[in-house]
Protein backbone atom coordinates (compact mmCIF):
# COMPACT_ATOMS: atom_id res chain seq x y z
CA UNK A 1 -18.63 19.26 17.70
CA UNK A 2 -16.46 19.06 20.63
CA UNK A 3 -13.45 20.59 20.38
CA UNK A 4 -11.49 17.98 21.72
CA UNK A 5 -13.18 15.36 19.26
CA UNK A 6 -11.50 17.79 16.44
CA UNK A 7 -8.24 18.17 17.98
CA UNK A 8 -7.74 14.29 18.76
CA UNK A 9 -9.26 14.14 14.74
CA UNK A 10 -6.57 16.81 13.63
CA UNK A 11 -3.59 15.05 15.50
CA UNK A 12 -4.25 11.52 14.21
CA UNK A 13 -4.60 13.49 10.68
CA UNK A 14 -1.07 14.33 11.19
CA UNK A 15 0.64 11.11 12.14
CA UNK A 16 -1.16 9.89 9.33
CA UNK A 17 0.89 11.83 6.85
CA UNK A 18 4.04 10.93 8.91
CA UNK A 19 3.61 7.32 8.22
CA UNK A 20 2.59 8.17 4.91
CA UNK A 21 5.62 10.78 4.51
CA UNK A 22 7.58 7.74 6.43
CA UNK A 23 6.10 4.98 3.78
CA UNK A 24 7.84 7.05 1.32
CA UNK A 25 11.08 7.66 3.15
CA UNK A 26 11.43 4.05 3.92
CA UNK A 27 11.21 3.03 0.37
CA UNK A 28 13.36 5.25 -0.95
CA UNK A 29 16.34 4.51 1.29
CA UNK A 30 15.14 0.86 1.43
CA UNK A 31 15.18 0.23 -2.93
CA UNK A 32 17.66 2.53 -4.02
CA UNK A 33 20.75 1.02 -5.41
CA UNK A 34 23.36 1.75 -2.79
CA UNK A 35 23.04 3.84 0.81
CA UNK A 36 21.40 7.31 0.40
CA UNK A 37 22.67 7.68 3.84
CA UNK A 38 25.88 6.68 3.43
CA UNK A 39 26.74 9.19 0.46
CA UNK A 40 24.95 12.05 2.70
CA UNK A 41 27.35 11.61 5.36
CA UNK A 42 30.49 9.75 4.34
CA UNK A 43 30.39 10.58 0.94
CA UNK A 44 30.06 6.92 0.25
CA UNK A 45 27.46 5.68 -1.22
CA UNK A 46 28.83 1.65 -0.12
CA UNK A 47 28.73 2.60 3.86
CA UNK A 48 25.56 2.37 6.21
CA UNK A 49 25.45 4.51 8.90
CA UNK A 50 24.84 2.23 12.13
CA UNK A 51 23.21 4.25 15.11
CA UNK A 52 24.10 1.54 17.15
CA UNK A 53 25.71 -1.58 17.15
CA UNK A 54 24.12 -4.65 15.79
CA UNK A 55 22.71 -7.73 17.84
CA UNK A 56 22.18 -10.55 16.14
CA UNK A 57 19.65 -8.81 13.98
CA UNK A 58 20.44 -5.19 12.38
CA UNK A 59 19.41 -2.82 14.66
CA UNK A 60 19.10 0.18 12.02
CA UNK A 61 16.00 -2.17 10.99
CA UNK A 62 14.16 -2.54 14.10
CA UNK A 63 14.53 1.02 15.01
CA UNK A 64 13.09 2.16 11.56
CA UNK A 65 10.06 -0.35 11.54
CA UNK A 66 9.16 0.03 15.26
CA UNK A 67 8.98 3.69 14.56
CA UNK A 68 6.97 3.14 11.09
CA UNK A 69 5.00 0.80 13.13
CA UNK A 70 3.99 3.06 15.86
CA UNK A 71 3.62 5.94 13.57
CA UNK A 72 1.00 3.11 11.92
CA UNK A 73 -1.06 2.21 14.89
CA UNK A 74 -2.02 5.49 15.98
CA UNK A 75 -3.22 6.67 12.62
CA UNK A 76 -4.95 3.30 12.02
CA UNK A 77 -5.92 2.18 15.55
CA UNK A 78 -9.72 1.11 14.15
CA UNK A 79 -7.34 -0.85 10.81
CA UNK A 80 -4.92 -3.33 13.27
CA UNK A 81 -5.10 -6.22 11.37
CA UNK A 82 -4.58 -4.89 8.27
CA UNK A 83 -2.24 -2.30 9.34
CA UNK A 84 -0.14 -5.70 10.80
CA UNK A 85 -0.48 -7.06 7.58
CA UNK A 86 0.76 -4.29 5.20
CA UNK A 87 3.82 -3.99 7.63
CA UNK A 88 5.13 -7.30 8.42
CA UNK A 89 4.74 -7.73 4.53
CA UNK A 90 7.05 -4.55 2.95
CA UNK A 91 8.82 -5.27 6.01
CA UNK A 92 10.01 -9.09 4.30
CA UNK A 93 9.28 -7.34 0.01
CA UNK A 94 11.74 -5.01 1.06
CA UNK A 95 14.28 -7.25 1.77
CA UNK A 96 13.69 -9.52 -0.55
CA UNK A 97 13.67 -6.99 -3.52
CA UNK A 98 17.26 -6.90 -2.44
CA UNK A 99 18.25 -9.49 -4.19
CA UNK A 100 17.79 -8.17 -7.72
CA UNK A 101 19.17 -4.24 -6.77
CA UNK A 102 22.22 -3.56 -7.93
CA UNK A 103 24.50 -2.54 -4.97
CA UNK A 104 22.14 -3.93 -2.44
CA UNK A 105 22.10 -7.24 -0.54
CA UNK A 106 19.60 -9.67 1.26
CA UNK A 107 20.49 -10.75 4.86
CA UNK A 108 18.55 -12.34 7.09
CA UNK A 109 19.49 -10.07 10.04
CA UNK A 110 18.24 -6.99 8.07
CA UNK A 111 14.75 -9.02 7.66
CA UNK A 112 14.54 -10.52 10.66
CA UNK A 113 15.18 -7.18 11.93
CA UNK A 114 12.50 -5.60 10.18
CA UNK A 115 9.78 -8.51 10.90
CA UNK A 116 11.10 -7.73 15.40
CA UNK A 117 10.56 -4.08 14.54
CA UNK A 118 7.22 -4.68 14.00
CA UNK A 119 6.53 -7.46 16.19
CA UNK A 120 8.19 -5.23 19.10
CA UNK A 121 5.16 -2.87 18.48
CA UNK A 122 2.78 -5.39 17.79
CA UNK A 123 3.25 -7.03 21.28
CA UNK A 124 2.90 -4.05 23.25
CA UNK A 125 -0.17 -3.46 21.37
CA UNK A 126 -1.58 -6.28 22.83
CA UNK A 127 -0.44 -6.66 26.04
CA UNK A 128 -1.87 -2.89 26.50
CA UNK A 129 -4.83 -3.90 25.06
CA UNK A 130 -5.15 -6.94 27.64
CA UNK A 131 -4.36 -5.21 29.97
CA UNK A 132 -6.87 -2.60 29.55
CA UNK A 133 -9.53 -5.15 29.06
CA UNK A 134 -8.84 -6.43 32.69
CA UNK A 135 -10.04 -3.35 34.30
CA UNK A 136 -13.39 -3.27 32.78
């Protein structure tokens, strides 16, 4: 085998347990009753930290699903449709299944920041893609 065929293999193998290791993270701070964050930090379990401020839609959100989203397109290039379809839908259960946690809230920014997070990544995915088709 080539060794560069195994190292690509090996790297992808790797950002394939990140996203999985992310999956996990996600859910955890996304379904548990309160801010895991918040009580880390501020020893308050009620506050959200905010890396920066929100627009419109909460920007916490997009960060975290644009990274989960990249993380998910280079471990699953050859899997894009599914891959699209697993995210944008946790990305809307998540929020949703904030309406029956205790401590937790819906809001539409926090969704529709979620849904941009992965839309974000979803465009640039095929604009590359386009634009890598032209030059063939």
């Amino acid at each position: 085998m080539n060794k560069l065929f195994v190292m690509k293999n090996k790297i992808i193998s790797i950002i394939r347990l990140l996203f999985y290791f992310a999956n996990i993270i996600l859910a955890v701070l996304y379904l548990f009753p309160g801010s895991i964050l918040g009580w880390i930090l501020y020893d308050n379990m009620y506050k959200q930290p905010q890396i920066t401020s929100d627009i419109i839609v909460s920007t916490n959100h997009v960060y975290a699903f644009i990274l989960l989203t990249i993380l998910g397109v280079f471990s699953f290039n050859n899997k894009i449709k599914e891959l699209f379809l697993y995210l944008f839908s946790i990305s809307i259960l998540f929020e949703l299944l904030h309406l029956i946690i205790p401590n937790r809230g819906f809001e539409f920014s926090d969704l529709f920041g979620n849904i941009i997070g992965v839309l974000i990544i979803y465009l640039m995915k095929n604009i590359f893609y386009i634009l890598n088709r032209k030059k063939i």
